[in-house]
Structure formats: C-alpha cells, structure tokens
C-alpha atoms as a PDB file:
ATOM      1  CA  UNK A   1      -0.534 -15.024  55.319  1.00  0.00           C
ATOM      2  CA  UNK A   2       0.040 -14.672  51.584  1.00  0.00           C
ATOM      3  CA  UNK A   3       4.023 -13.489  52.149  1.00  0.00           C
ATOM      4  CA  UNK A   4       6.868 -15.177  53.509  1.00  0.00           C
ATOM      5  CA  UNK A   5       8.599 -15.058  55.820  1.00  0.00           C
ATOM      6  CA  UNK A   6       6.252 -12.345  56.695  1.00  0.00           C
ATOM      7  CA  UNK A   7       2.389 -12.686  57.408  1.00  0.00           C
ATOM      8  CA  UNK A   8       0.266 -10.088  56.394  1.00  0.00           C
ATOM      9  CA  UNK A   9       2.246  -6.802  56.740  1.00  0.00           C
ATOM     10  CA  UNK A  10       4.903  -7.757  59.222  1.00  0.00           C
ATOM     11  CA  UNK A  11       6.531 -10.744  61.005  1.00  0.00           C
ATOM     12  CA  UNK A  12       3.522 -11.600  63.167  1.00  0.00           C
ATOM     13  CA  UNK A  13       0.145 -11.240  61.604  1.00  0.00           C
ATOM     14  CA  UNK A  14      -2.158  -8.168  62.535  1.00  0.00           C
ATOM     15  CA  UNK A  15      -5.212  -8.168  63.257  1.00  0.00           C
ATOM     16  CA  UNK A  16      -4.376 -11.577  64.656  1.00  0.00           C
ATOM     17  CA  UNK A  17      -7.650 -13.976  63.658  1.00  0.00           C
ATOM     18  CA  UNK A  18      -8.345 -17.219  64.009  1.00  0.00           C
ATOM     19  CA  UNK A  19      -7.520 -18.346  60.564  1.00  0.00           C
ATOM     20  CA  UNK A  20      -4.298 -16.070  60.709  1.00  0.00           C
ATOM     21  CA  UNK A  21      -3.206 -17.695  64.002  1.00  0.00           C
ATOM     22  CA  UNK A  22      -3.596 -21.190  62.623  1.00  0.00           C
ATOM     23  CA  UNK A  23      -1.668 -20.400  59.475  1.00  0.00           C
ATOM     24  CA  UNK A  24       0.861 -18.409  61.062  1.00  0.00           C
ATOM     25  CA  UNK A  25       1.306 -21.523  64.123  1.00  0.00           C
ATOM     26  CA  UNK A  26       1.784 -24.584  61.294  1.00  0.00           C
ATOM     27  CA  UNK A  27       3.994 -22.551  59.081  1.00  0.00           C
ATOM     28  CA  UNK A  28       6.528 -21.864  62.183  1.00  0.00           C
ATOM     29  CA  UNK A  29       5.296 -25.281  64.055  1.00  0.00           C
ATOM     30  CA  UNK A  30       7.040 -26.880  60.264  1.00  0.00           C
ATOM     31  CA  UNK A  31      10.223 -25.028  60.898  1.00  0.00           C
ATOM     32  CA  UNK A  32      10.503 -26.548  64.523  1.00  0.00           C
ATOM     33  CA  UNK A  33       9.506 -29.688  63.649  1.00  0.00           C
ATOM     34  CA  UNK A  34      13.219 -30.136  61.534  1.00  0.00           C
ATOM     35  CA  UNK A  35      14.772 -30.019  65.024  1.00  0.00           C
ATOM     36  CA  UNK A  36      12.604 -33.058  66.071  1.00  0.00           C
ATOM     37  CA  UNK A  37      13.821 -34.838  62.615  1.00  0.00           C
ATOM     38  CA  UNK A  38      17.492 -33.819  63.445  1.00  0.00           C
ATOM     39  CA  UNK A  39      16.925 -34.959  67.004  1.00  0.00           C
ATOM     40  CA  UNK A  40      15.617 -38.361  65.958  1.00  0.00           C
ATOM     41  CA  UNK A  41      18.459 -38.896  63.567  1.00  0.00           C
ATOM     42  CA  UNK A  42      21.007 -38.496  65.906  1.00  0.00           C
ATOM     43  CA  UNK A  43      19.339 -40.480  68.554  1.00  0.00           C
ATOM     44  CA  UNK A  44      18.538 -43.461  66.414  1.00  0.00           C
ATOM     45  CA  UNK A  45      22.328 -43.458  64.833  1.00  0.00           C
ATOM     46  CA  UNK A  46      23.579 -44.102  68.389  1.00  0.00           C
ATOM     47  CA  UNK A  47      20.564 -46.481  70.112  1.00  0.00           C
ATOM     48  CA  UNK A  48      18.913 -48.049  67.130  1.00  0.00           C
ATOM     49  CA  UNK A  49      21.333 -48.354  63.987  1.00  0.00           C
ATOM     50  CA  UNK A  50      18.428 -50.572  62.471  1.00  0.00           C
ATOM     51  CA  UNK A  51      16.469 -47.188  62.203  1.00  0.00           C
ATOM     52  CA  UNK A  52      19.221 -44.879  61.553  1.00  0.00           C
ATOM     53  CA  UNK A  53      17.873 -45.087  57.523  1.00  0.00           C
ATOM     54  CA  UNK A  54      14.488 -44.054  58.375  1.00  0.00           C
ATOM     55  CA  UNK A  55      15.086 -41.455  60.112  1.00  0.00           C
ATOM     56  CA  UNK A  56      17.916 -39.688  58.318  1.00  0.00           C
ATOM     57  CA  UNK A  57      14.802 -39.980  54.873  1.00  0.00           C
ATOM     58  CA  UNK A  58      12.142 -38.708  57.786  1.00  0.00           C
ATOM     59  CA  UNK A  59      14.942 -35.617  58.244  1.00  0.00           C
ATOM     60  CA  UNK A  60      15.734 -34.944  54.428  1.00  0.00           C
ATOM     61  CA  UNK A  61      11.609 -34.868  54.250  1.00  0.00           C
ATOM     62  CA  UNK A  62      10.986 -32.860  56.665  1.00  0.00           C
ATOM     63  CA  UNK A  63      13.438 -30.402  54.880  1.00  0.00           C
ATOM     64  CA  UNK A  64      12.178 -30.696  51.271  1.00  0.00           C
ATOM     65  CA  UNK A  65       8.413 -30.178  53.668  1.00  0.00           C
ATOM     66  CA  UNK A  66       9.339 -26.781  54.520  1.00  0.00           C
ATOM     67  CA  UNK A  67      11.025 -25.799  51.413  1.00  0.00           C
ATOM     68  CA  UNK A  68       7.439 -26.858  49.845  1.00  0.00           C
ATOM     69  CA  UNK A  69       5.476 -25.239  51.803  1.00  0.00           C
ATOM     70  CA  UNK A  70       7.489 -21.822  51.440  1.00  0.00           C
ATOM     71  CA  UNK A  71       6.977 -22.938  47.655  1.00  0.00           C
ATOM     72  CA  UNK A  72       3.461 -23.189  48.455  1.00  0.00           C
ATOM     73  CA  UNK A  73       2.864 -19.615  49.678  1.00  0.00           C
ATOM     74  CA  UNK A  74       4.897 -17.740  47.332  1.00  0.00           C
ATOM     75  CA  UNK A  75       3.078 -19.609  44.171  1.00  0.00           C
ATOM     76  CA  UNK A  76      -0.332 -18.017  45.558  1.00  0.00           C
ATOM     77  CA  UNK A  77      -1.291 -21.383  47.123  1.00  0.00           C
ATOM     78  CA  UNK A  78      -1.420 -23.332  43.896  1.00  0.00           C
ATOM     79  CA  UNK A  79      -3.904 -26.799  43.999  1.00  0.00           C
ATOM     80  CA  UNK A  80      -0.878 -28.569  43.037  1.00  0.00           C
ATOM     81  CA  UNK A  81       1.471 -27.218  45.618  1.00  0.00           C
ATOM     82  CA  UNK A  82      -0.951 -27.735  48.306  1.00  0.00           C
ATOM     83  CA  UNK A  83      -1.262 -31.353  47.745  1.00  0.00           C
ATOM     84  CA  UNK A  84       1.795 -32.452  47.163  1.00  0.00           C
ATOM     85  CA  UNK A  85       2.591 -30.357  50.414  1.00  0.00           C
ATOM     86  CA  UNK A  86      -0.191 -31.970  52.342  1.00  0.00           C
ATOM     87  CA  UNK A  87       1.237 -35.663  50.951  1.00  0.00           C
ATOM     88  CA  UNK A  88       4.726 -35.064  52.157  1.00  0.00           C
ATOM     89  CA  UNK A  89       3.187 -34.397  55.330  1.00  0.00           C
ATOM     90  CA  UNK A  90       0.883 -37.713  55.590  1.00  0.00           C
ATOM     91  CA  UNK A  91       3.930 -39.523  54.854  1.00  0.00           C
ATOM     92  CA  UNK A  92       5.680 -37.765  57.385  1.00  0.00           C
ATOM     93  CA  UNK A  93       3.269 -38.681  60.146  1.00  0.00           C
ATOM     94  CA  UNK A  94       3.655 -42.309  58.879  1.00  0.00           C
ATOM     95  CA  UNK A  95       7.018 -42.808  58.797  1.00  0.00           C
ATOM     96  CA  UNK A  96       6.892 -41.225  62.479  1.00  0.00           C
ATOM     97  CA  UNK A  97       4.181 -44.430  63.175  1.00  0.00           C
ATOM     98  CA  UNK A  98       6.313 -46.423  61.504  1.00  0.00           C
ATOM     99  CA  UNK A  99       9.706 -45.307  63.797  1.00  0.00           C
ATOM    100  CA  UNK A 100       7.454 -45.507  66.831  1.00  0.00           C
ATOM    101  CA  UNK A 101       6.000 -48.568  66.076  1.00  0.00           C
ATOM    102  CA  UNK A 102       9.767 -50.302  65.417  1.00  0.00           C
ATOM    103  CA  UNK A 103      11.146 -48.921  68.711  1.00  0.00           C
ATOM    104  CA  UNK A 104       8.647 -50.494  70.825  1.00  0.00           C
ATOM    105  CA  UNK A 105       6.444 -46.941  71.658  1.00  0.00           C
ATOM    106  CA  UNK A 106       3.503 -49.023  71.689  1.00  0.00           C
ATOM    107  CA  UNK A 107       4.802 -52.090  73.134  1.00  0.00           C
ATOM    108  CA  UNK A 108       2.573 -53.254  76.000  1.00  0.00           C
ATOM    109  CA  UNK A 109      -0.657 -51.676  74.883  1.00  0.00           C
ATOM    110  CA  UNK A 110      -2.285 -55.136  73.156  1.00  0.00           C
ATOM    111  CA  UNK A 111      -0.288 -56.832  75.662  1.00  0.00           C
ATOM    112  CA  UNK A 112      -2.949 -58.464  78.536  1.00  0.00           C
ATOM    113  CA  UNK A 113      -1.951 -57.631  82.010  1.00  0.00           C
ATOM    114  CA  UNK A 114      -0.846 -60.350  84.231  1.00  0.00           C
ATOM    115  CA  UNK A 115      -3.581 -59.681  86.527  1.00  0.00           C
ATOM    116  CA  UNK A 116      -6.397 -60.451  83.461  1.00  0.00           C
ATOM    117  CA  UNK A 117      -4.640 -63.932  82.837  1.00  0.00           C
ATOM    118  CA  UNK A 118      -5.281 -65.049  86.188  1.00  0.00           C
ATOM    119  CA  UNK A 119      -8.318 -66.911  86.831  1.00  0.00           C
ATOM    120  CA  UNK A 120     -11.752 -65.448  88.121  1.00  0.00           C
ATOM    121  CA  UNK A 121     -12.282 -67.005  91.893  1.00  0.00           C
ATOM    122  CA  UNK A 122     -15.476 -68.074  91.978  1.00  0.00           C
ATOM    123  CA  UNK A 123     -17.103 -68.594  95.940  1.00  0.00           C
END
C-alpha cells in the first residue's frame, strides 16, 4: 500500500493478498486504536486521577503514531521513518503495561490461592 489514504489503486486494496491485508488492517487498526487512547483518558481522569498523566502522554502518542506512520508511507517507507515508527509503538505497548499494571489488571495472578496455603492432609 504505497499511497495514503488509499492502498494500491483505491480505498481497499485489490487483488487483496496476504501482505496487502496485513498492511492495509495495522494502518486502519492505528487509526482505531486513538479511540482506545481517548477512551482511557477519559476513564482514568474520572476513576484514577493518579493515572490521568499517563494516559493523556499514551493519547498525544498515539496521535503523533499515526501522523508517523502516514509520514512513513508517503516518504516511500524510509529506514528512518520505519523505526522511529516502530519505537513509538514499543513504547506505546509499554506505557499500556505500565497503566495496566498500576490499575491492578494483573492483580491476583502471583497471588497464591487460599486453597494452596492450606495444609496437605496427610492419612
């Protein structure tokens, strides 16, 4: 898909391969993936103000993401481009671990159940 918005010669790419399916899913999978960011904004202003910082910098990330990655297309897929595109997104995913991880997603997963503290009867 070396146009943008369009892929190929029209909006949805034809002949529809493999490798144009992928591209064509993660460039529009990046657009809704702002609504997530504006989602989690709002939601941690109101239930988690300790967070609220976070994730308004995970939403102005996600922006500058997509603007890069348009970027990224229309410079012919420069080495540069795709790097620094592929490093915002790392960072994305951690920040989203680190959100997670601060609003107790994971909570009760190293945790031993109360059945495994009990001693083993023995007969």
């Amino acid at each position: 898909c070396p146009n943008f918005p369009e892929c190929l010669e029209g909006f949805f790419p034809v002949p529809l391969t493999f490798s144009t399916a992928l591209v064509f899913a993660h460039r529009w999978w990046g657009f809704m993936m702002i609504g997530v960011f504006v989602h989690l904004a709002l939601a941690a202003a109101s239930t988690a103000p300790e967070l609220a910082h976070v994730t308004r910098s995970a939403l102005g990330l996600s922006v500058a993401q997509v603007f890069l990655g348009v970027g990224t297309v229309l410079s012919g897929l420069h080495a540069h481009s795709r790097a620094t595109h592929a490093s915002l997104g790392y960072a994305l995913w951690g920040i989203l671990f680190y959100v997670a991880l601060r609003a107790g997603a994971f909570r009760g997963l190293w945790e031993p159940s109360p059945s495994s503290l009990q001693p083993a009867h023995v007969n």
